[in-house]
C-alpha atoms as a PDB file:
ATOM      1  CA  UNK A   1       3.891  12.920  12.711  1.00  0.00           C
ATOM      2  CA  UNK A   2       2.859  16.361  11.801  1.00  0.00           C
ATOM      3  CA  UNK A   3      -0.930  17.451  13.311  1.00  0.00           C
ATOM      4  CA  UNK A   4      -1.439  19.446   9.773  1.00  0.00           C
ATOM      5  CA  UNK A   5      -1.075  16.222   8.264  1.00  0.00           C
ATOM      6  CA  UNK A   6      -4.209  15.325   6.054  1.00  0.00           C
ATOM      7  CA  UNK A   7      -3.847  12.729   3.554  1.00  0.00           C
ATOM      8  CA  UNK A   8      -1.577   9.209   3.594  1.00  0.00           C
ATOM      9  CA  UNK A   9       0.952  10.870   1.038  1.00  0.00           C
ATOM     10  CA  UNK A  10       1.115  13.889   3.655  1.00  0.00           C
ATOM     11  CA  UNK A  11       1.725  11.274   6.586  1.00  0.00           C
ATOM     12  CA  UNK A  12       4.643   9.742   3.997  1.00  0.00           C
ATOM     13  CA  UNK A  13       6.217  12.982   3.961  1.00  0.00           C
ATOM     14  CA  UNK A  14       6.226  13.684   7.105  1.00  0.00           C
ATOM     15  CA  UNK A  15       8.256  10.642   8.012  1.00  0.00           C
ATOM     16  CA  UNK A  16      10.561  10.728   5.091  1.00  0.00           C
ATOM     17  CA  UNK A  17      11.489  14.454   6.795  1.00  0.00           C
ATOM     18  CA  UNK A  18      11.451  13.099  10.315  1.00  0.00           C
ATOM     19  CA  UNK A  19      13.337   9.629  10.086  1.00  0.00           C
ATOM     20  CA  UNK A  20      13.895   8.588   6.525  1.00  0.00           C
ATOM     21  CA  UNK A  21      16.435   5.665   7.486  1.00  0.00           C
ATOM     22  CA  UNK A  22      13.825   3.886   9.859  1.00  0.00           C
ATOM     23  CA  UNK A  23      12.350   0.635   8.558  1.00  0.00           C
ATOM     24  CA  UNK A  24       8.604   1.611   7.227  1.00  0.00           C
ATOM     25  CA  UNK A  25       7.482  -1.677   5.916  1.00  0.00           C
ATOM     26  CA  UNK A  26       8.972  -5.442   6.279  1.00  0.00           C
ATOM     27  CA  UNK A  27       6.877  -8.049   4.348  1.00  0.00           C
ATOM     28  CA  UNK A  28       7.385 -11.934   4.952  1.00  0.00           C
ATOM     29  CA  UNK A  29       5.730 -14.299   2.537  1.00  0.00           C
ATOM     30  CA  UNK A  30       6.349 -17.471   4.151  1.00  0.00           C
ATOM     31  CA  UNK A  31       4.794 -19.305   1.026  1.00  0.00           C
ATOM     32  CA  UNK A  32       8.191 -18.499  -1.208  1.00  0.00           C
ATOM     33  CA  UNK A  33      10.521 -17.512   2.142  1.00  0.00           C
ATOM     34  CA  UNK A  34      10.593 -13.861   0.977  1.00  0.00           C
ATOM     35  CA  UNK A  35      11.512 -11.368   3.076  1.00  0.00           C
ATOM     36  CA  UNK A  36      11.891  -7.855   2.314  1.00  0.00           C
ATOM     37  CA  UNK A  37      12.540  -4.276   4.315  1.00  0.00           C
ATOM     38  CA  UNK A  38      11.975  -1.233   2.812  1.00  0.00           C
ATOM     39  CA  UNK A  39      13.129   2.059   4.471  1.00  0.00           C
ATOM     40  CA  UNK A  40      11.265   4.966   4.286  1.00  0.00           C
ATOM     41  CA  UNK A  41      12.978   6.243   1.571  1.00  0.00           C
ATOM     42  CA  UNK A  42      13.217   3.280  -0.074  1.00  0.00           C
ATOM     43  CA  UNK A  43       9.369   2.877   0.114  1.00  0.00           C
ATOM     44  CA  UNK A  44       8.979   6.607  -0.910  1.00  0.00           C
ATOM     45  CA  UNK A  45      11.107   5.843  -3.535  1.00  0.00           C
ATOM     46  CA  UNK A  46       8.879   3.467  -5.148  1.00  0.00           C
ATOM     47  CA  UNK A  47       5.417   5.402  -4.026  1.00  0.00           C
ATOM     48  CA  UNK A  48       7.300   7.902  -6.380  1.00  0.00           C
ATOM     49  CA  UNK A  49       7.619   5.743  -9.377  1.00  0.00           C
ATOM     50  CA  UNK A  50       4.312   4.494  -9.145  1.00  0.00           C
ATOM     51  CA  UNK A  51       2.827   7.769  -9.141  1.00  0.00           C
ATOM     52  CA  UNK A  52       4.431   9.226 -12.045  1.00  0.00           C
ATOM     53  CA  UNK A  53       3.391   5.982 -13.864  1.00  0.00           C
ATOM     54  CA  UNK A  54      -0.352   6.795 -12.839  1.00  0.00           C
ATOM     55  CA  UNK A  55      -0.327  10.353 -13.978  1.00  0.00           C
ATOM     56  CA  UNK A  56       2.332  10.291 -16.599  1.00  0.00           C
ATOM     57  CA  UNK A  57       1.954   7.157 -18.791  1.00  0.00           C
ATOM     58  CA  UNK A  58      -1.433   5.972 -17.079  1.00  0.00           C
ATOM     59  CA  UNK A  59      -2.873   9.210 -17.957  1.00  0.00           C
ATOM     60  CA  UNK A  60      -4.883   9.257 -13.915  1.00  0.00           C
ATOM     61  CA  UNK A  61      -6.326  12.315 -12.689  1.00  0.00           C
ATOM     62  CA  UNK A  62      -7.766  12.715  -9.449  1.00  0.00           C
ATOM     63  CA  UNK A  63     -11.193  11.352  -8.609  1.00  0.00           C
ATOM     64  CA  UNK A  64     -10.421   8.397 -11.246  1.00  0.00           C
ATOM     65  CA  UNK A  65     -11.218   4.947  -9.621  1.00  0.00           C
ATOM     66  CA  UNK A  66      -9.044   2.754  -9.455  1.00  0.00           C
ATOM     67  CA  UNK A  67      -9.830  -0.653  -8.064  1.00  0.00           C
ATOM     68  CA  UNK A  68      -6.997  -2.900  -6.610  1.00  0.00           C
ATOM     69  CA  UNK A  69      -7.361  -6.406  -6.775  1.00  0.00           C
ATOM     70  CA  UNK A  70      -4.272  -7.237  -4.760  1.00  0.00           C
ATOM     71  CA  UNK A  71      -3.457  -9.212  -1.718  1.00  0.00           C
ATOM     72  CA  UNK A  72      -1.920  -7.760   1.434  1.00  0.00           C
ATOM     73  CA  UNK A  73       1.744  -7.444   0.225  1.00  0.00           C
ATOM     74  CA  UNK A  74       4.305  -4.852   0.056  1.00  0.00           C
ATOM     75  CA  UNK A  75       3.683  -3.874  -3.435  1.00  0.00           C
ATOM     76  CA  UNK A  76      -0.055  -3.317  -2.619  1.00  0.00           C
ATOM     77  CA  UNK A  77       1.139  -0.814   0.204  1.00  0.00           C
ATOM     78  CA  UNK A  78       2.903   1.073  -2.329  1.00  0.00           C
ATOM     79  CA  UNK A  79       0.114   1.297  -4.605  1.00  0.00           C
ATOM     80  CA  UNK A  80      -2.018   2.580  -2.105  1.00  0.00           C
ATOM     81  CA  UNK A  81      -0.144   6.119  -1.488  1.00  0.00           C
ATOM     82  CA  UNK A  82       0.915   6.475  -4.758  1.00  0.00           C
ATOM     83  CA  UNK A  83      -2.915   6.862  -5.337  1.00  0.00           C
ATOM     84  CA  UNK A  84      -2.752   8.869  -2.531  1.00  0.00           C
ATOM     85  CA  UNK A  85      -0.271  11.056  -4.347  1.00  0.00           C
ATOM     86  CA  UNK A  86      -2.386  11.557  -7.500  1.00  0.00           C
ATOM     87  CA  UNK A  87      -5.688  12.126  -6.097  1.00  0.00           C
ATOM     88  CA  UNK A  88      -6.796   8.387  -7.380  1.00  0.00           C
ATOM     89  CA  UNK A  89      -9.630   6.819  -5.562  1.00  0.00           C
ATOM     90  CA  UNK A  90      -8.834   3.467  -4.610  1.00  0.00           C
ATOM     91  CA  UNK A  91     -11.531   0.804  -4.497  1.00  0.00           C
ATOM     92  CA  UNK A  92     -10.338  -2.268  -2.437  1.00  0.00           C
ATOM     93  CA  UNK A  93     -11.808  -5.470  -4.754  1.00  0.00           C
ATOM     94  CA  UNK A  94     -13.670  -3.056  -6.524  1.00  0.00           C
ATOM     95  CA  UNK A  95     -15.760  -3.982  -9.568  1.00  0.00           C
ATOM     96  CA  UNK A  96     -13.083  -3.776 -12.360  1.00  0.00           C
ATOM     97  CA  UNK A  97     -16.054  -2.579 -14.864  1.00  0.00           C
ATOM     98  CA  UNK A  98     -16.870   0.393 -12.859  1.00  0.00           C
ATOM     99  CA  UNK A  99     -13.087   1.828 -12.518  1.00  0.00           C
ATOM    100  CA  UNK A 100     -10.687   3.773 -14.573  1.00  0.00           C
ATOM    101  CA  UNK A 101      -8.230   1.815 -13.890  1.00  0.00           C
ATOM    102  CA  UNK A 102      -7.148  -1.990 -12.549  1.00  0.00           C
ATOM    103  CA  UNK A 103      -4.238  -3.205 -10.595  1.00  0.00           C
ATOM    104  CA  UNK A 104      -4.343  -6.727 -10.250  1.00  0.00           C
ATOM    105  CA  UNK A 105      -2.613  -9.766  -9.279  1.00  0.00           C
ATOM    106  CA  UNK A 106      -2.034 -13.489 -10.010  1.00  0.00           C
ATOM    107  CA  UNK A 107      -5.527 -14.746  -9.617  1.00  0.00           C
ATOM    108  CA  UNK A 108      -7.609 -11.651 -10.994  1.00  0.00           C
ATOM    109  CA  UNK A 109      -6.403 -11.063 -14.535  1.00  0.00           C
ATOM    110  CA  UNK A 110      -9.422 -12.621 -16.092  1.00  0.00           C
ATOM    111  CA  UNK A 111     -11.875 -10.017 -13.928  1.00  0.00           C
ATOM    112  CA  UNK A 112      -9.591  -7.288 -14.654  1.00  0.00           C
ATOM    113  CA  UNK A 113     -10.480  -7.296 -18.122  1.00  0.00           C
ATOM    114  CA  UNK A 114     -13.671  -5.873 -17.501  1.00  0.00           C
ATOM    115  CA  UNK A 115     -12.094  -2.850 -17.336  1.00  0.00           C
ATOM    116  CA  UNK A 116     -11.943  -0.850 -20.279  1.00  0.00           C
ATOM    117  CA  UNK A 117      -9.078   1.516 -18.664  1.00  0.00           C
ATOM    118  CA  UNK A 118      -5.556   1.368 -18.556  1.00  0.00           C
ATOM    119  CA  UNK A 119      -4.828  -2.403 -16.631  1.00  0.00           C
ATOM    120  CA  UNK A 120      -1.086  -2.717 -14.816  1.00  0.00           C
ATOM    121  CA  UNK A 121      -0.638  -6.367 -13.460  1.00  0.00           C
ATOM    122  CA  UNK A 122       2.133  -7.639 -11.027  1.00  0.00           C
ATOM    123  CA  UNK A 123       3.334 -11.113 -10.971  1.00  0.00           C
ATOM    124  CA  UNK A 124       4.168 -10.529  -6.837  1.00  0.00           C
ATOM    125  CA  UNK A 125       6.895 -12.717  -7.284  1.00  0.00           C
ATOM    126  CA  UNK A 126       9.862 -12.225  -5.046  1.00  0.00           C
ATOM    127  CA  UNK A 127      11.922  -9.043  -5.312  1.00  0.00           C
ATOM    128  CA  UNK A 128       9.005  -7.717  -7.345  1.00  0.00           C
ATOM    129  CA  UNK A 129      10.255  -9.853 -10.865  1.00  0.00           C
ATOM    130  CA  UNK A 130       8.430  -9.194 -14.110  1.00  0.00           C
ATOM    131  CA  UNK A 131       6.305 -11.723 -16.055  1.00  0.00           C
ATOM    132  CA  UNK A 132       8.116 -13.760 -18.446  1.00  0.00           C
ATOM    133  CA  UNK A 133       5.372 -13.012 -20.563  1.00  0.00           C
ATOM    134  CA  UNK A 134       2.745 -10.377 -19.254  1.00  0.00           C
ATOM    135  CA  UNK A 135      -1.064 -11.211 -19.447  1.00  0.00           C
ATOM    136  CA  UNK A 136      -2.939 -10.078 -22.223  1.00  0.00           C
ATOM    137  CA  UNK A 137      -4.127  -6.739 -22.425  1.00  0.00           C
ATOM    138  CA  UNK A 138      -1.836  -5.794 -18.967  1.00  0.00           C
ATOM    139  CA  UNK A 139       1.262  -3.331 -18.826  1.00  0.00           C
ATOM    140  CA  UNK A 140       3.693  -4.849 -16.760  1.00  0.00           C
ATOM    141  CA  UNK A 141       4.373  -3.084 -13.162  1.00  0.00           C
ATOM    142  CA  UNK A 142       7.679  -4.239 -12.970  1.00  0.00           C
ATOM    143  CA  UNK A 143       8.470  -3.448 -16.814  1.00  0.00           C
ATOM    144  CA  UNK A 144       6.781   0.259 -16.116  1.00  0.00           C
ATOM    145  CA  UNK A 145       7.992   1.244 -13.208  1.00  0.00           C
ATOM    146  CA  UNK A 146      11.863   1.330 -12.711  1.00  0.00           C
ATOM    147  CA  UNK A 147      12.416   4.092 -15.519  1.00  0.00           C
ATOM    148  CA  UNK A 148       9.804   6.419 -13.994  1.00  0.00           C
ATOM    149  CA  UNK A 149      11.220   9.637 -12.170  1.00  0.00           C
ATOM    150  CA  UNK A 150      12.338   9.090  -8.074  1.00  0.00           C
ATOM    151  CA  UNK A 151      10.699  12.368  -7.572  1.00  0.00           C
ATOM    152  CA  UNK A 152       7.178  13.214  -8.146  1.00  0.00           C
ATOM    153  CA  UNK A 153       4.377  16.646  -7.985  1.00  0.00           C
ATOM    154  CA  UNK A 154       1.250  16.432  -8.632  1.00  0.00           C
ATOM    155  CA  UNK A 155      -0.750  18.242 -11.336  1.00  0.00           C
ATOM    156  CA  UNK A 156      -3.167  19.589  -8.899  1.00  0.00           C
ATOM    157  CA  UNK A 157      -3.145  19.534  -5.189  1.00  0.00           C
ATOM    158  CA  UNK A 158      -5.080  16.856  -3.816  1.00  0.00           C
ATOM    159  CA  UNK A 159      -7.985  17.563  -1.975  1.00  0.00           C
ATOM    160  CA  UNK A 160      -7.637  16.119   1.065  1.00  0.00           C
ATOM    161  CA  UNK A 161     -11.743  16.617   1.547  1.00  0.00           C
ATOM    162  CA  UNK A 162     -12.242  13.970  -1.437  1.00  0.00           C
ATOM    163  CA  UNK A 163     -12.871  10.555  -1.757  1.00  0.00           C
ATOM    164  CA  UNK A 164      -9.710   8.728  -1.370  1.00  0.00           C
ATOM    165  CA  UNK A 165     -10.549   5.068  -0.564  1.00  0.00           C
ATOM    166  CA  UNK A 166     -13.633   2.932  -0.515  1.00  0.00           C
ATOM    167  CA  UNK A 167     -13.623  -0.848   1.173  1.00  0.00           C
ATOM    168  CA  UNK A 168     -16.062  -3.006   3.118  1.00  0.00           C
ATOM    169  CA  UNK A 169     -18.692  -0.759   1.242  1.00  0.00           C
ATOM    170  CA  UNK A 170     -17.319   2.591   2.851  1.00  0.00           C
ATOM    171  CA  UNK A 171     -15.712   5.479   0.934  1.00  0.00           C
ATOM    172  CA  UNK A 172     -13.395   7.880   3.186  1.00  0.00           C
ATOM    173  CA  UNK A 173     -11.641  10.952   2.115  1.00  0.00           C
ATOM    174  CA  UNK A 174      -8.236  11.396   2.690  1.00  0.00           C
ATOM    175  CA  UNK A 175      -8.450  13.855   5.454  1.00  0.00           C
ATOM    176  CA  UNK A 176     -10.980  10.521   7.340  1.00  0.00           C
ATOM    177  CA  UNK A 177      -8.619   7.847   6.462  1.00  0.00           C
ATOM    178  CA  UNK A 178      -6.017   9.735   8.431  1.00  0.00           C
ATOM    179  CA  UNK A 179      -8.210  10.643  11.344  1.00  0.00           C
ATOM    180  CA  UNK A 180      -9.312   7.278  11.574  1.00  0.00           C
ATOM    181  CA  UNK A 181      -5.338   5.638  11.094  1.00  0.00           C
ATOM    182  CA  UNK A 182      -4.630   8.062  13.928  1.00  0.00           C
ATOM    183  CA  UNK A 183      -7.483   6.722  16.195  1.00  0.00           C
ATOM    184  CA  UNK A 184      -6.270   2.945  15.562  1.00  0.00           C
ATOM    185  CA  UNK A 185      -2.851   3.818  16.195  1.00  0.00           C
ATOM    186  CA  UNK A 186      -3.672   5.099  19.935  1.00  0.00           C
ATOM    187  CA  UNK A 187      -5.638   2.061  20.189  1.00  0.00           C
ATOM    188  CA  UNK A 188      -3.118  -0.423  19.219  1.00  0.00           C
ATOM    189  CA  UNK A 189      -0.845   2.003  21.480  1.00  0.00           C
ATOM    190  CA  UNK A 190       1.674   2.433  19.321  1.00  0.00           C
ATOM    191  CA  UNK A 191       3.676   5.195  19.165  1.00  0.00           C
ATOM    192  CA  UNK A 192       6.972   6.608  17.218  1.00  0.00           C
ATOM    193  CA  UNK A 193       9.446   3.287  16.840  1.00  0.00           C
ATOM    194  CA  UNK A 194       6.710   0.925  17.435  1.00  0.00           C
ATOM    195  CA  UNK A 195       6.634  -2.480  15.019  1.00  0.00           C
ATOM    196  CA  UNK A 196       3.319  -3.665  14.530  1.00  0.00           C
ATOM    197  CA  UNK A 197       3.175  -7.376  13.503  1.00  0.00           C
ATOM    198  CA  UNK A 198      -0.256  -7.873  10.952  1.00  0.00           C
ATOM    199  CA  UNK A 199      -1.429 -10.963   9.801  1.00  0.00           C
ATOM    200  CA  UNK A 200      -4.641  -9.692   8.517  1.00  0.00           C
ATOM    201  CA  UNK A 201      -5.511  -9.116   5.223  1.00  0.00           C
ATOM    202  CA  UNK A 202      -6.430  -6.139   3.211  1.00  0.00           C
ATOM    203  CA  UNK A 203      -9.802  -6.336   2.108  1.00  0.00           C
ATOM    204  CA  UNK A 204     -11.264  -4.761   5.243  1.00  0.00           C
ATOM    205  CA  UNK A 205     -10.057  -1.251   6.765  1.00  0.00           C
ATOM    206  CA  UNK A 206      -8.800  -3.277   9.862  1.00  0.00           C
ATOM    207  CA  UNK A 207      -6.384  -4.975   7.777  1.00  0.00           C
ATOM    208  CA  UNK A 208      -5.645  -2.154   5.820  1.00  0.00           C
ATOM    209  CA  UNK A 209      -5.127  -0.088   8.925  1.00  0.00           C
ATOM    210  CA  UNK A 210      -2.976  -2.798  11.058  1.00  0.00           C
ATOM    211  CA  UNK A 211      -1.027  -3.283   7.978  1.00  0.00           C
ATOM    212  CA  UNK A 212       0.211  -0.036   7.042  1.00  0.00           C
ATOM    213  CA  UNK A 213      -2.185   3.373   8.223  1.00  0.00           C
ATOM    214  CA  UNK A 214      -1.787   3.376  11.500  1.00  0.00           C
ATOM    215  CA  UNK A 215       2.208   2.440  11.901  1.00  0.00           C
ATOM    216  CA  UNK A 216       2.400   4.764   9.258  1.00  0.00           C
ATOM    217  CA  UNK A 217       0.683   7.788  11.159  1.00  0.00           C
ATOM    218  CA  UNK A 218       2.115   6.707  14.517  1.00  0.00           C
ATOM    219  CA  UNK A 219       5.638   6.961  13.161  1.00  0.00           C
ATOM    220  CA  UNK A 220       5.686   3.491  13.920  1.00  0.00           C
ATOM    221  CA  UNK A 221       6.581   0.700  11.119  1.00  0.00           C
ATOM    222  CA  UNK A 222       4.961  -2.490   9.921  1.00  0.00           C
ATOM    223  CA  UNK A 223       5.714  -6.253  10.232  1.00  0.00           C
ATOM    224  CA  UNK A 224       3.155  -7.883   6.879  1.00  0.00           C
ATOM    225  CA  UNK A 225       2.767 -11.281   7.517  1.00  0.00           C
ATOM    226  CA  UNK A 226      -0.139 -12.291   5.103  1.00  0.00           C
ATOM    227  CA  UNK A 227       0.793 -16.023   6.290  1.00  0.00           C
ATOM    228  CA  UNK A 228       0.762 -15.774   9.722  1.00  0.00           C
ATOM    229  CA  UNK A 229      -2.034 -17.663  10.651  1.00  0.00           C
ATOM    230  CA  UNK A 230       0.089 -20.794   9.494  1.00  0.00           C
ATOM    231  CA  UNK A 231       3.019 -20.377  11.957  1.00  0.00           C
ATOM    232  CA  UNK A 232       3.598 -22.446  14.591  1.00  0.00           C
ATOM    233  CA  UNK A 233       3.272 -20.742  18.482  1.00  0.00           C
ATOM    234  CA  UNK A 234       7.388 -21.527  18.111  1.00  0.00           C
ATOM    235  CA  UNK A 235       7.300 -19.701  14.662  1.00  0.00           C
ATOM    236  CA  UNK A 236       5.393 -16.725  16.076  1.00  0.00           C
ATOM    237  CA  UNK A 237       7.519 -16.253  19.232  1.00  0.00           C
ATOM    238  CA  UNK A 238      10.717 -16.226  17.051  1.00  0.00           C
ATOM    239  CA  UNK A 239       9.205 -13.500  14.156  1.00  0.00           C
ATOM    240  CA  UNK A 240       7.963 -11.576  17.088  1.00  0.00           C
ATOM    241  CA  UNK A 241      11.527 -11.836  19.042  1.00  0.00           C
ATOM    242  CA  UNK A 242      13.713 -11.331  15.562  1.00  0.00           C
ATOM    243  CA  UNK A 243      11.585  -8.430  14.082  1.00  0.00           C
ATOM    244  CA  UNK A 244      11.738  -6.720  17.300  1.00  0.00           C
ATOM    245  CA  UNK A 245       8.215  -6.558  17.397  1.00  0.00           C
ATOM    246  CA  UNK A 246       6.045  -4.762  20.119  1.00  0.00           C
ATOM    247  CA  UNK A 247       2.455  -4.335  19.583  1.00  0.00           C
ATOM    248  CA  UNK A 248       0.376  -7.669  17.324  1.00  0.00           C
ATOM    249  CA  UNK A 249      -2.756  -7.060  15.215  1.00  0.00           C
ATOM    250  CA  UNK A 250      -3.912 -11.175  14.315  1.00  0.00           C
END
């Protein structure tokens, strides 16, 4: 990755210029038997969309809150750098009545509305599918985001000296969270090519950082197994063997 590298979205550049064809992210949900791989560019691709849906038709300007009531999951990955691309600060289970804006999933609607922002809900259904009927007083992420532009510039450069992300009670700025993904990444020795298999989830920086910061600033890739815990020792040995997998975070 490149050392002038400040913010997430900067570290997402970087690897789209260095190795845009490398797996980035690879999310099992063992509940449904999903798998999915996203490239780089694939995943830049949608970190694109989202973004221009935040600034565009969600009207988000940088140093609006956002919090994001989703589970460790693909989707959630995305969300966090397109934030990262606008300047949005996202607040990991945050209290949807002091945010901008709410991104939640099956389970949160009803706190969500608290919020008197703009609210964009995802079923997290397989393949990312739409609601056959969105809940009240949500946009639809999956309705939104496929006509938005594959290509996106911020308004303003983002700072990468302001807040960018606050869980566990901690708010880092972008040019931290990086500093800190880089730090992890030595620990968990990883390096460019490395596939980290997480199980943990995202409401803590450790899960956040196993399961996408530090593959991400390593050059490295991610393995998101939200279900992991509920493998067998068989079921483990064979994800770690198939996925090609070389460093674990449990």
């Amino acid at each position: 990755m490149n050392a002038s590298d400040r913010t997430p979205a900067d570290l997402l550049r970087s690897a789209l210029a260095t190795d845009p064809a490398r797996p980035l992210v690879t999310f099992y949900d063992d509940a449904t038997g999903e798998r999915i791989e996203l490239s780089v560019t694939t995943f830049a691709n949608w970190v694109a969309k989202t973004a221009n849906l935040l600034q565009g038709d969600l009207a988000a300007a940088p140093g609006d809150r956002l919090a994001l009531l989703l589970p460790a999951h693909w989707q959630s990955a995305v969300w966090l750098l397109a934030c990262s691309s606008v300047g949005v600060v996202v607040d990991i289970g945050g209290d949807p009545a002091d945010a901008d804006l709410v991104v939640a999933g099956p389970g949160h609607f009803d706190a969500g509305l608290a919020c008197s922002g703009e609210r964009v809900a995802l079923s997290l259904a397989p393949l990312g599918r739409r609601f056959p009927q969105p809940p009240a007083g949500y946009l639809d992420y999956a309705v939104e985001v496929p006509s938005q532009g594959d290509r996106f510039a911020p308004y303003a450069p983002v700072d990468p000296d302001a807040p960018a992300l606050a869980v566990d009670g901690i708010e880092f700025t972008g040019a931290q969270l990086v500093e800190r993904a880089r730090a992890d990444a030595a620990g968990f020795g990883l390096a460019p090519g490395s596939r980290l298999l997480s199980g943990r989830s995202y409401d803590s920086w450790e899960g956040l950082s196993a399961g996408l910061y530090a593959p991400l600033a390593a050059g490295g890739s991610v393995v998101l197994c939200p279900y992991l815990g509920e493998l067998s020792q068989e079921g483990l040995a064979k994800r770690v063997d198939s996925e090609r997998v070389t460093k674990t975070a449990v």
